[in-house]
Protein backbone atom coordinates (compact mmCIF):
# COMPACT_ATOMS: atom_id res chain seq x y z
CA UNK A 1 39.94 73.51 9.59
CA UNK A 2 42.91 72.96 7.46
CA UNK A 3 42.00 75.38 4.85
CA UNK A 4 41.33 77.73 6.90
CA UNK A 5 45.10 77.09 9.27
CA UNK A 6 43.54 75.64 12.12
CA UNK A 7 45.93 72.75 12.91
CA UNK A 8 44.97 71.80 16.79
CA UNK A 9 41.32 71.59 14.94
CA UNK A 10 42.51 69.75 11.83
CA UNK A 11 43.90 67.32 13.79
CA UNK A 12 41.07 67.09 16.05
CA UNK A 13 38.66 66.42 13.47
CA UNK A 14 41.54 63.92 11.52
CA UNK A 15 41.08 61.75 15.22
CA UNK A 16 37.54 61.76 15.42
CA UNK A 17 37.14 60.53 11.92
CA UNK A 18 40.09 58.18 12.11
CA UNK A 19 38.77 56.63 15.28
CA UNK A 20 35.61 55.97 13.43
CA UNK A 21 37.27 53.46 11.13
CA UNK A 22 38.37 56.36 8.18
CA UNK A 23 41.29 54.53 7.04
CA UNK A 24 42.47 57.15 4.91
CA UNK A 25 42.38 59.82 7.59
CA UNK A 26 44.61 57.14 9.82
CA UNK A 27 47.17 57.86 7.25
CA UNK A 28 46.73 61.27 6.98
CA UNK A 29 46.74 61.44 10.95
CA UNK A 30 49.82 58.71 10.81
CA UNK A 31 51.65 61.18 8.09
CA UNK A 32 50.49 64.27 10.46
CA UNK A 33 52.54 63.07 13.60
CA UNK A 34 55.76 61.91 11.86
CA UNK A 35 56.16 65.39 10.36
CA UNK A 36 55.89 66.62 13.75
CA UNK A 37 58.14 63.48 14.81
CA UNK A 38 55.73 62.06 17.43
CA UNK A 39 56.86 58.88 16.45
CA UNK A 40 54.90 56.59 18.88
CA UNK A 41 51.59 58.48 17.96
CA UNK A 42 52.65 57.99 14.45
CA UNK A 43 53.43 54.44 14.75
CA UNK A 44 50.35 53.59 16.38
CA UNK A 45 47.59 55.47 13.30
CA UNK A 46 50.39 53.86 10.58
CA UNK A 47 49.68 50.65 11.88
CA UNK A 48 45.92 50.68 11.91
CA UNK A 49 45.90 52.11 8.70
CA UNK A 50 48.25 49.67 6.77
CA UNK A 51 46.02 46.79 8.65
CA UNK A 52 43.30 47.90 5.88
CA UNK A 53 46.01 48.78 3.62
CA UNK A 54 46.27 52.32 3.06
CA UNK A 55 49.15 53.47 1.34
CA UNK A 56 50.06 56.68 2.89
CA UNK A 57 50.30 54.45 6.00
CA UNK A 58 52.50 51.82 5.49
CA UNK A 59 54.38 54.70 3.88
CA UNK A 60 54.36 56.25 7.57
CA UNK A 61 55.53 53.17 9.24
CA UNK A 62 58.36 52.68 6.93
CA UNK A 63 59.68 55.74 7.16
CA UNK A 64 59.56 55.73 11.21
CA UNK A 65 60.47 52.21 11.58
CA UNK A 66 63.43 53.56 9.17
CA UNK A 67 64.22 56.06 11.47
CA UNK A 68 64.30 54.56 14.88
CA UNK A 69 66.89 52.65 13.28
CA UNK A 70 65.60 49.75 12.29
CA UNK A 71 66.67 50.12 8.88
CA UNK A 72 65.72 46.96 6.59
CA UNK A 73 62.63 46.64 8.03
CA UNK A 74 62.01 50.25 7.15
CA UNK A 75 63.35 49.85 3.79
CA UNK A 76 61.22 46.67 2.86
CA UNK A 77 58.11 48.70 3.88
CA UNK A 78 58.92 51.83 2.07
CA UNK A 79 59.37 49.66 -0.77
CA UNK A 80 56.15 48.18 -0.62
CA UNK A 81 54.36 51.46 -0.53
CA UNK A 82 56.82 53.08 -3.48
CA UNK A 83 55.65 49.75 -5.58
CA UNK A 84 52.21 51.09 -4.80
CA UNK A 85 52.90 54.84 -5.98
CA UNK A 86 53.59 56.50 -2.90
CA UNK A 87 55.94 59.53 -3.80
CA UNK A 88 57.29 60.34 0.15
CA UNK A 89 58.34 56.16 -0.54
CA UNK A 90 60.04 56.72 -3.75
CA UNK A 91 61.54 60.32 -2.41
CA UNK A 92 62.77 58.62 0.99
CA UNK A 93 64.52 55.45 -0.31
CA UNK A 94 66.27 57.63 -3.31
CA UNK A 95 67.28 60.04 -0.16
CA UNK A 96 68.17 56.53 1.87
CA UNK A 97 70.23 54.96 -0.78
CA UNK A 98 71.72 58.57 -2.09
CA UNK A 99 73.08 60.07 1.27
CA UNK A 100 72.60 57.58 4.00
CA UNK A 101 74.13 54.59 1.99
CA UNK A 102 76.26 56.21 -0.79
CA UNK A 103 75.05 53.79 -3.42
CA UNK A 104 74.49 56.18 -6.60
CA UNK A 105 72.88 53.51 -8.65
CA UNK A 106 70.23 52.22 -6.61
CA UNK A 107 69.60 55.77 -5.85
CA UNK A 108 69.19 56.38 -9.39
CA UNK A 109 66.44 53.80 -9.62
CA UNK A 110 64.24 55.82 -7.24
CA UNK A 111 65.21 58.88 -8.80
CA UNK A 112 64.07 58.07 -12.25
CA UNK A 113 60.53 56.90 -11.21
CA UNK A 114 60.07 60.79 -9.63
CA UNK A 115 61.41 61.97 -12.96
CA UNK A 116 59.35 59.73 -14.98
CA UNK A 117 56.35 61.47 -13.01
CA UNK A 118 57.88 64.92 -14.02
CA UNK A 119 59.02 66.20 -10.61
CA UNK A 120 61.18 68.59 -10.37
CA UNK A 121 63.51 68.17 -7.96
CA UNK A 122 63.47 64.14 -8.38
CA UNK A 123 64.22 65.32 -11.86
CA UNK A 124 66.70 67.39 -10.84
CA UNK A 125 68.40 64.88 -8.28
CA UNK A 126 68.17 61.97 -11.51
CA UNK A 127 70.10 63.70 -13.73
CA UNK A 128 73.04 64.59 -11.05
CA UNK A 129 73.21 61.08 -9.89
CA UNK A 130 73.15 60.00 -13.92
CA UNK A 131 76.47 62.11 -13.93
CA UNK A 132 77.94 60.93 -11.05
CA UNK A 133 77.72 57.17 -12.49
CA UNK A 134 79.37 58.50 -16.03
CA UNK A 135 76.41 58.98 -18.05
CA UNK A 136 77.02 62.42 -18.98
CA UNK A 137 74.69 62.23 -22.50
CA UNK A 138 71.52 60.75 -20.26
CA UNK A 139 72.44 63.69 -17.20
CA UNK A 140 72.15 66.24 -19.94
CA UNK A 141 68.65 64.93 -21.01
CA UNK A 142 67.72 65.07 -17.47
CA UNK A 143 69.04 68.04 -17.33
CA UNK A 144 67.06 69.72 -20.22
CA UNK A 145 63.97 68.00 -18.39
CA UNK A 146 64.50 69.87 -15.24
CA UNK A 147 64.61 73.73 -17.32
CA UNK A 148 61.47 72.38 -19.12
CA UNK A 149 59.63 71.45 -16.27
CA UNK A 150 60.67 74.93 -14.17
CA UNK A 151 59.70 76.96 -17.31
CA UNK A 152 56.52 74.91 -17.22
CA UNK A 153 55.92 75.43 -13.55
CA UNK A 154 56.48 79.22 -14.35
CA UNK A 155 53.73 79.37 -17.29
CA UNK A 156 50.95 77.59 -14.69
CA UNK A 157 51.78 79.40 -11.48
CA UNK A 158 53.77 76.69 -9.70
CA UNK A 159 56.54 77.86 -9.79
CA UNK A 160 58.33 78.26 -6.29
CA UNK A 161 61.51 81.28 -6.52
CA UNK A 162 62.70 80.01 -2.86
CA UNK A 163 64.04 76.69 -3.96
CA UNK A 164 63.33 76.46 -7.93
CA UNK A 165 65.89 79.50 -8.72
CA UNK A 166 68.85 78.17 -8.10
CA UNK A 167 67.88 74.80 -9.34
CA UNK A 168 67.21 76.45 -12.33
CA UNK A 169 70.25 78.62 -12.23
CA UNK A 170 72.33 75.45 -12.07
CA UNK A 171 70.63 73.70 -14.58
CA UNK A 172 71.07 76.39 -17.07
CA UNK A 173 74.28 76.88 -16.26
CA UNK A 174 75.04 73.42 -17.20
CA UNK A 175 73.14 73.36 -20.30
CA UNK A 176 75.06 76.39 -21.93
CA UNK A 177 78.57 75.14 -20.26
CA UNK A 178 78.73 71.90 -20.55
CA UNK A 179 75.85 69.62 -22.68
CA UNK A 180 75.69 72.00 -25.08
CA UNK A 181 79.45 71.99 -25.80
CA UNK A 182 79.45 68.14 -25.68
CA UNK A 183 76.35 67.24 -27.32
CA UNK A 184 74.94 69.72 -29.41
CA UNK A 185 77.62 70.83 -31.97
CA UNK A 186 77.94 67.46 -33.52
């Protein structure tokens, strides 16, 4: 059903197999609602899930919990799930601390875990915030990362025009204007 574009059905099937104990597919159902900001719905599938565990749901009910407003409580369970791996964790509480909260540095923490798992616009995101706190050298190392991992993206068919260009524009323009005048020549 999802393959094929068939949300109502998709979803439909996601319920029937998460109300036959599927814990993944609670988080995958939990996840599914929150995008579509049915926050009660998602609440309700997040919490069954992360009562077995699953990831992707407490993941879900930090994020909502987050954005009802109750914000540490949202922030200590999107940390528990970014411990765990989740990438939506790691990519919300660098977003949290970053724009909501203003403080560059923790941001940076959360940012450098997406670029130590080579994504691109975590990558991208690190090496601005790396500037902003004065470490100009590290930003342009970042920075090199991010053209490296577009051109890569380009090579294996990943590569998305709509947002990647002007990343890449940017970081190019950077590279020849800036890190390579500072740190290349010497």
């Amino acid at each position: 059903a999802d393959k094929i574009g068939d949300d109502a059905l998709a979803k439909k099937w996601l319920l029937v197999s998460a109300n036959d104990g599927n814990q993944v597919n609670m988080g995958v159902l939990a996840l599914t609602y929150y995008l579509n900001k049915d926050f009660t719905s998602a609440k309700k599938w997040a919490s069954k899930g992360a009562s077995f565990g699953d990831i992707l749901s407490i993941y879900v009910q930090g994020a909502v919990t987050y954005d009802e407003g109750q914000k540490v409580e949202g922030k200590a369970l999107l940390v528990k799930a970014a411990n765990k791996g989740n990438i939506s964790a790691i990519r919300k509480l660098g977003s949290i601390y970053r724009l909501d909260e203003k403080n560059y540095e923790e941001a940076a923490i959360w940012y450098e875990k997406l670029a130590a798992r080579n994504d691109f616009t975590g990558t991208d995101t690190y090496s601005a915030l790396l500037f902003i706190l004065g470490k100009d050298k590290e930003s342009c190392t970042y920075n090199d990362k991010v053209l490296e991992l577009g051109n890569a993206a380009k090579k294996n068919g990943t590569y998305e025009a709509s947002y990647m260009d002007k990343i890449m524009a940017v970081a190019k323009s950077t590279a020849d204007d800036y890190c390579t005048k500072m740190y290349k020549n010497g």
